[in-house]
Protein backbone atom coordinates (compact mmCIF):
# COMPACT_ATOMS: atom_id res chain seq x y z
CA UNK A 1 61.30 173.95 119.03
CA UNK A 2 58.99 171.36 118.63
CA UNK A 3 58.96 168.96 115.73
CA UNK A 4 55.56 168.18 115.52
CA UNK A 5 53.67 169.59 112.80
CA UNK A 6 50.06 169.43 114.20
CA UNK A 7 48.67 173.06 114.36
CA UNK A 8 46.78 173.86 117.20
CA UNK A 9 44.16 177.16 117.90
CA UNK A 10 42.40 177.80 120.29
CA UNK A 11 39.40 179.68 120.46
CA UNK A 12 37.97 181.74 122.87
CA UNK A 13 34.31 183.68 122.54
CA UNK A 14 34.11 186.95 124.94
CA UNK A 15 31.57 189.16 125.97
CA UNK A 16 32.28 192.66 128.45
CA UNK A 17 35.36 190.49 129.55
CA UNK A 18 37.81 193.38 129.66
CA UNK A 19 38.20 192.25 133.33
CA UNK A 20 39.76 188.46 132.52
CA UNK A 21 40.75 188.45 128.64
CA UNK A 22 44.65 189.64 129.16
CA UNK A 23 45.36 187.32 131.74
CA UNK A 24 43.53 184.50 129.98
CA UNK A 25 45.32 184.34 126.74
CA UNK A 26 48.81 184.78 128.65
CA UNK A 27 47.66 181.98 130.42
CA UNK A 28 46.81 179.89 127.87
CA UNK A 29 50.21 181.55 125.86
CA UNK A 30 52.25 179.39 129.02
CA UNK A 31 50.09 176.17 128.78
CA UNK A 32 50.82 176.42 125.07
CA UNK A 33 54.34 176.72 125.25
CA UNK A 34 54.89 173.57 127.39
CA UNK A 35 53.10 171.53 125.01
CA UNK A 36 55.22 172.53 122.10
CA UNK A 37 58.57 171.97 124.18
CA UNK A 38 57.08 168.74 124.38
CA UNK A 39 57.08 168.09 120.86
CA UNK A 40 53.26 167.60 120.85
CA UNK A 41 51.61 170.61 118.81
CA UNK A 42 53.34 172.97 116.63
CA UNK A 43 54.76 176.56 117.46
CA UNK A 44 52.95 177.61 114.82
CA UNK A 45 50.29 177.07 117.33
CA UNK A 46 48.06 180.24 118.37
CA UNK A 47 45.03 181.68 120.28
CA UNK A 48 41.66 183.15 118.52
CA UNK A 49 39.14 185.61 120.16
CA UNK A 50 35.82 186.66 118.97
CA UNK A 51 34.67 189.60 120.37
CA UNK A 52 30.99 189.11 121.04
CA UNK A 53 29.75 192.63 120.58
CA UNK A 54 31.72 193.15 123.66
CA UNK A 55 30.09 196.83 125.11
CA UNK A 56 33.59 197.35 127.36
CA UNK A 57 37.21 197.59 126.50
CA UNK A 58 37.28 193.79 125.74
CA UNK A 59 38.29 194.46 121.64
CA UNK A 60 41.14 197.19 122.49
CA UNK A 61 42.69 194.57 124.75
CA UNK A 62 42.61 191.97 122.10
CA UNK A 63 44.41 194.81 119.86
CA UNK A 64 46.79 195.29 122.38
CA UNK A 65 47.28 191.16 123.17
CA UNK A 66 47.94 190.82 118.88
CA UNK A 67 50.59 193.86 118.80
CA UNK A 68 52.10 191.93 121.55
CA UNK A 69 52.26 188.65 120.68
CA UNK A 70 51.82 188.82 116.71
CA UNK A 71 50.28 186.24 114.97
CA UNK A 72 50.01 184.03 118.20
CA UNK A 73 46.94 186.07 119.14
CA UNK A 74 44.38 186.70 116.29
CA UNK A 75 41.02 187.88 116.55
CA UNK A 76 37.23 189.14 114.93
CA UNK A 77 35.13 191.46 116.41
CA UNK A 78 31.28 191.29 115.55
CA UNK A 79 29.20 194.30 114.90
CA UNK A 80 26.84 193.33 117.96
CA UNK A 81 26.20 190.65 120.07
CA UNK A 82 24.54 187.46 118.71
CA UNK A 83 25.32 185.01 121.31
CA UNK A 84 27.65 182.56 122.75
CA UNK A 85 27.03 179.33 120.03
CA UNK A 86 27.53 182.06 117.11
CA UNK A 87 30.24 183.27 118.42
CA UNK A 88 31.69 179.97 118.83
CA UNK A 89 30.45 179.09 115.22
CA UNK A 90 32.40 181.55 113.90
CA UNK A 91 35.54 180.73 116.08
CA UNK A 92 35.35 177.56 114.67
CA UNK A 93 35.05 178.44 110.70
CA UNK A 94 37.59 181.20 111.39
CA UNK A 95 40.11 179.06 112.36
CA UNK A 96 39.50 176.59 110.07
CA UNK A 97 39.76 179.34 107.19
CA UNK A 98 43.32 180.40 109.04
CA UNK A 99 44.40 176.91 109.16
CA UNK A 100 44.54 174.18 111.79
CA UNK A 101 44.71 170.76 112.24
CA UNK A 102 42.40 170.94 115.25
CA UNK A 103 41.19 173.44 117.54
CA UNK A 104 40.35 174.00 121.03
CA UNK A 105 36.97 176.12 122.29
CA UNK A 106 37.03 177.25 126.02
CA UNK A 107 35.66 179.82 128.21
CA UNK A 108 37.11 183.51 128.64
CA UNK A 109 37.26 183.10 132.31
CA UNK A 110 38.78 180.06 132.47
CA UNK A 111 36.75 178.62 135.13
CA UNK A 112 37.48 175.00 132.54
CA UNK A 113 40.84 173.53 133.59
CA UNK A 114 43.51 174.93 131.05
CA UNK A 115 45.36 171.91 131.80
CA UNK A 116 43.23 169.65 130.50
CA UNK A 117 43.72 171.01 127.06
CA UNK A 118 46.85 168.58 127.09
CA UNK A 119 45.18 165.30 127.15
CA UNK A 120 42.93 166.69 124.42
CA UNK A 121 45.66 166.65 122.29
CA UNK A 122 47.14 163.05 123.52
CA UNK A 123 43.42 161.87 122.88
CA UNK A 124 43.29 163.64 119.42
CA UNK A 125 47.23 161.67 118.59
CA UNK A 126 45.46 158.69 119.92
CA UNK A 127 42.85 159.31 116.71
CA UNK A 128 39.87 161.04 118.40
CA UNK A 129 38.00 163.41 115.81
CA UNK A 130 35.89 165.14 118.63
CA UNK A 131 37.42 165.44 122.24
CA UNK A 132 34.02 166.55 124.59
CA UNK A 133 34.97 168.03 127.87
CA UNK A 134 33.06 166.39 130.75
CA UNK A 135 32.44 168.57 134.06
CA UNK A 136 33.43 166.13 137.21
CA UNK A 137 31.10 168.08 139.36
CA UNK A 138 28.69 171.23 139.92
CA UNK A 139 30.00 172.77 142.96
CA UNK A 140 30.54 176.10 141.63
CA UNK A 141 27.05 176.45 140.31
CA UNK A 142 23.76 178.07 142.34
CA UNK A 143 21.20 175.66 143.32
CA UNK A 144 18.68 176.25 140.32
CA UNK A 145 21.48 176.40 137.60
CA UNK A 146 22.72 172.85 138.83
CA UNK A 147 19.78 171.12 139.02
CA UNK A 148 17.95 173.04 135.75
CA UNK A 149 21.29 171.93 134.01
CA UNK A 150 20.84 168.24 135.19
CA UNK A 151 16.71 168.28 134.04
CA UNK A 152 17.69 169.60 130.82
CA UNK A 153 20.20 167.00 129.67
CA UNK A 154 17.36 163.98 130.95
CA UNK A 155 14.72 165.70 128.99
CA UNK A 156 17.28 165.82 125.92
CA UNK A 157 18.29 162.22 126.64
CA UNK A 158 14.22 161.52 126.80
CA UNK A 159 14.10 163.24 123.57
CA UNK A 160 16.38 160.94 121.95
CA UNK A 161 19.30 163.35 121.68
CA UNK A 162 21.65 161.47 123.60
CA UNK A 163 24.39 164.11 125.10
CA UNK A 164 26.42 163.16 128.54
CA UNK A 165 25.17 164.84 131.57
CA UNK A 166 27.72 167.58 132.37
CA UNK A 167 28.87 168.21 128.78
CA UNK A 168 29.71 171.64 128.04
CA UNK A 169 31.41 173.50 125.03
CA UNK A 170 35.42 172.80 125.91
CA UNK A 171 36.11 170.26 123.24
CA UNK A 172 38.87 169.89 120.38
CA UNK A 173 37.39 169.66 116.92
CA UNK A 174 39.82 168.37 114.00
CA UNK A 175 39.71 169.51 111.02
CA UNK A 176 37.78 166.98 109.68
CA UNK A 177 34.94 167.87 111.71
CA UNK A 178 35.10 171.66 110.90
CA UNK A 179 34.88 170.33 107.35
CA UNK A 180 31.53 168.89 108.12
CA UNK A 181 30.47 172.13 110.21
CA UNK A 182 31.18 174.13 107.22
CA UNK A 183 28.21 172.13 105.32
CA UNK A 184 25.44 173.18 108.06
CA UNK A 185 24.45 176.14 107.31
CA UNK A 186 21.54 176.22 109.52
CA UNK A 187 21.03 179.70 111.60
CA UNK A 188 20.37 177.67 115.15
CA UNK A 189 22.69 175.08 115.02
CA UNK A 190 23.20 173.77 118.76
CA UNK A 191 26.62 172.34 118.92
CA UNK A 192 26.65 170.58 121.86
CA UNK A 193 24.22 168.37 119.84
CA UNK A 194 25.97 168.76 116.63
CA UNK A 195 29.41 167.33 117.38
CA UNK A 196 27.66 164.25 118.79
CA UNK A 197 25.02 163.80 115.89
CA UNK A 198 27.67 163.37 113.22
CA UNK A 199 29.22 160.35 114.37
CA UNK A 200 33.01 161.19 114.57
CA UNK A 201 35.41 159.14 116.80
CA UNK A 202 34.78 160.96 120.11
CA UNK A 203 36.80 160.74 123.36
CA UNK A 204 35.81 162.30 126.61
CA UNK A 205 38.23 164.09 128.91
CA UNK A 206 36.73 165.20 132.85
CA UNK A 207 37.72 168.30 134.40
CA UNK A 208 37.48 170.34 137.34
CA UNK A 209 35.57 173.71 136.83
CA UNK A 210 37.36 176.11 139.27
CA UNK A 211 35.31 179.80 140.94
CA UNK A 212 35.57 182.59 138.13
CA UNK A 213 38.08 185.04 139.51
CA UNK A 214 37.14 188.18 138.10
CA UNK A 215 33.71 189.68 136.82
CA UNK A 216 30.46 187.41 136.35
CA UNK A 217 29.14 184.99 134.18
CA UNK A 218 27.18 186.36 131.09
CA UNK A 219 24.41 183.69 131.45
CA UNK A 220 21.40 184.31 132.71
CA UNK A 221 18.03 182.46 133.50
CA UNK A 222 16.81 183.57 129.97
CA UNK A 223 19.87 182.99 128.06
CA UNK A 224 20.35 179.68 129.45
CA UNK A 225 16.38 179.01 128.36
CA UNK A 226 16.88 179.69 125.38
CA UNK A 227 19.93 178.10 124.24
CA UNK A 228 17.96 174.69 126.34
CA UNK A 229 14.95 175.74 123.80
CA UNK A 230 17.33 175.68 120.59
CA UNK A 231 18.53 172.70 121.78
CA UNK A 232 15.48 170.46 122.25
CA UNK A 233 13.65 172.39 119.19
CA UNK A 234 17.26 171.85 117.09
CA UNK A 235 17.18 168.32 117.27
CA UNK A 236 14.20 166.46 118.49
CA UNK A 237 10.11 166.84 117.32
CA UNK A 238 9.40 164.22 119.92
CA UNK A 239 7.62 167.37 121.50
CA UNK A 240 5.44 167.41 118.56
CA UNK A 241 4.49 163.59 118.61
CA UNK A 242 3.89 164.13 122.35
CA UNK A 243 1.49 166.82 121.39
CA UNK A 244 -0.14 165.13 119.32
CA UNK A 245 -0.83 161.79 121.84
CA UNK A 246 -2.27 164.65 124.27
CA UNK A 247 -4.48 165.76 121.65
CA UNK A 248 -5.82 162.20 120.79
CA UNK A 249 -6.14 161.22 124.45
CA UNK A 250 -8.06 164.87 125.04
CA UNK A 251 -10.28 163.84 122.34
CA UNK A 252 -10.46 160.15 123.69
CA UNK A 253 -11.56 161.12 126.94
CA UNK A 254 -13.92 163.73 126.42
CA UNK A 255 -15.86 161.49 124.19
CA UNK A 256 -16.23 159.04 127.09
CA UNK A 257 -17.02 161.78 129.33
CA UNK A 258 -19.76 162.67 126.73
CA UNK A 259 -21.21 159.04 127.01
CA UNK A 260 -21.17 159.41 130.96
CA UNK A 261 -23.32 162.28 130.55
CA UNK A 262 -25.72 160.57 128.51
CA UNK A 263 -25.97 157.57 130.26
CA UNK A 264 -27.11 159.89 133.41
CA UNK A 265 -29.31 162.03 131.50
CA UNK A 266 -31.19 159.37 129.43
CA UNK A 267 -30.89 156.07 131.50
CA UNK A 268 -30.55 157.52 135.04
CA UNK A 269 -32.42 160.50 134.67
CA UNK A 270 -29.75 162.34 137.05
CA UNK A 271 -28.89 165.25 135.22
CA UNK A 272 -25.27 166.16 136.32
CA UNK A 273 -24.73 169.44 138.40
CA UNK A 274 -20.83 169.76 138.40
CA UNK A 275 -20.64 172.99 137.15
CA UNK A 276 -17.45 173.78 138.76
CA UNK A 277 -15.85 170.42 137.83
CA UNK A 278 -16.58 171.98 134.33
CA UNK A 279 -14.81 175.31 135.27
CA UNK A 280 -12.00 173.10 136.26
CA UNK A 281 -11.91 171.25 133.09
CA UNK A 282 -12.44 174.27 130.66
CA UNK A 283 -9.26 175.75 132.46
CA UNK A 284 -7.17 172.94 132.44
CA UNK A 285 -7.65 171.91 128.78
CA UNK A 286 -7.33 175.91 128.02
CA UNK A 287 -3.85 175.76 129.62
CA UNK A 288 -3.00 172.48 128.29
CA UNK A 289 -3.77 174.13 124.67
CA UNK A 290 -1.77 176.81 125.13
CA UNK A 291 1.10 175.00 126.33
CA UNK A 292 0.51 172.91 123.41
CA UNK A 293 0.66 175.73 121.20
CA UNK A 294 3.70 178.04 122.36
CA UNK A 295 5.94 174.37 121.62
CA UNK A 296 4.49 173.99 117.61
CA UNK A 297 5.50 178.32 117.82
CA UNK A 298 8.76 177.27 119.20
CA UNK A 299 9.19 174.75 115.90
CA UNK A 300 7.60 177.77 113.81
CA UNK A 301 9.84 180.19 114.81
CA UNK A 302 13.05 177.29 114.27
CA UNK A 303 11.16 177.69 110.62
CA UNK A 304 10.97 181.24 110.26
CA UNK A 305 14.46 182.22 111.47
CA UNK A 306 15.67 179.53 109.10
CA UNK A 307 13.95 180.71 105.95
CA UNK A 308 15.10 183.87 105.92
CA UNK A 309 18.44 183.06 105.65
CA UNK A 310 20.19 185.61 107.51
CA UNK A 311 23.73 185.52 108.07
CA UNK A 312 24.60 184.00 111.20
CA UNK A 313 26.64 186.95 112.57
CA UNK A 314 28.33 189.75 110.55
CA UNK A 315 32.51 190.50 111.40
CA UNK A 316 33.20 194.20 111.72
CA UNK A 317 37.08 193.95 112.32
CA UNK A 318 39.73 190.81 112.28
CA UNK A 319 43.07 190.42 113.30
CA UNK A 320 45.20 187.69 111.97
């Protein structure tokens, strides 16, 4: 039995993963146990899954898994689905109203390397606050998830929110920094951003992502836009600014195209006959002011979701 007292959970968000849940946590169970025999966590150690709204038989698993294994596998189920970063959220504040000393997130399929989660916890002895998992490579994603993945961390980078290319959401948080999550109460909190905002002591561990055995990923092209959307709208108005320079450079150079059409009308007497460059024009700025406008409704509906002050996500069951 191990010695050391540092309490480790790890938390695991699912979604219609009745497919890969039971072979995950006694997978992670194993990878657990050889870390306390080596006198690095405690046994007091355990697992947490939030059911996501899960529309299979992902919760009665989970039921099954904590009869099993007692208090090494606890759980929450959610009255519907509200997405990945809530569930996560309240993986996080769940634990942390358990108890832990620091806490693990990772995927239900385990595509993230299970045995990286024990230099997380040499890197958290070493004094790291925030351990961010770092993805060596892409190979296991499709051509327009890889390089839509890689565009949306430059843009963020562009926007000044500085997050390493490849990040994901496998990290260890200590408690320290769940302390500090507990004071955001913000509805569209983008974590990924968060744990890199509040300046902890962070250490960065690479891993290999491996195929998903079983079942399918529950992103999609419009999940994935979104949570990109929270993201940039969550942390950066440099969008705004940048709307604003378009609008003053509009207005800059339609006033000089206003004196070129003057010039020709009153000093050249050549009365311009562009009609379709004007078509042109009319469409372009139309588009541009759209465009313009469905970024300020992102911000406005960032605004609207915040002051309404809706719970984040609402527990139907939980097993601890």
């Amino acid at each position: 039995m191990s010695e050391n007292k540092t309490v480790l959970a790890i938390i695991i968000p699912c979604y219609n993963e009745e497919l890969v849940v039971k072979s995950t946590v006694e997978t992670l169970l194993k990878v657990v146990e050889g870390i306390v025999t080596k006198g690095k966590i405690s046994d007091k150690s355990y697992i947490y899954l939030i059911d996501d709204g899960s529309k299979d038989k992902t919760w009665d698993i989970i039921e099954d898994l904590h009869k099993t294994y007692g208090s090494k596998v606890k759980g929450t189920k959610f009255i519907r689905n509200y997405g990945n970063q809530k569930a996560l959220i309240a993986g996080l504040l769940g634990v942390k109203e358990i108890g832990c000393d620091c806490v693990i997130s990772i995927d239900a399929d385990l595509q993230q390397d299970e045995n990286a989660i024990e230099t997380f916890i040499d890197e958290y002895h070493n004094g790291a606050e925030i351990v961010s998992g770092i993805r060596n490579d892409r190979k296991t994603d499709s051509f327009f998830k890889k390089y839509s993945a890689l565009c949306f961390y430059r843009l963020m980078n562009l926007l000044g929110v500085k997050i390493p290319p490849n990040h994901s959401d496998f990290r260890l948080v200590s408690s320290k920094g769940l302390e500090i999550l507990e004071k955001y109460s913000e509805e569209g909190l983008f974590l990924r951003g968060f744990f890199h905002e509040i300046g902890l002591k962070t250490a960065y561990v690479h891993f290999d992502v491996k195929p998903r055995a079983l079942g399918c990923s529950k992103f999609n092209f419009f999940s994935l836009t979104s949570l990109a959307l929270n993201g940039i709208t969550a942390f950066s108005i440099v969008p705004l600014r940048i709307i604003a320079a378009i609008g003053f450079l509009t207005v800059l150079g339609s006033f000089l195209f206003a004196l070129e059409v003057i010039s020709e009308k009153y000093f050249l007497h050549n009365t311009p006959k562009g009609w379709a460059t004007l078509v042109i024009l009319l469409a372009f700025f139309g588009g541009l002011q759209i465009f313009c406008l469905g970024i300020i409704g992102e911000y406005l509906g960032q605004i609207f979701n915040e002051v309404k002050a809706r719970p984040r996500y609402i527990k139907e069951k939980e097993l601890i």
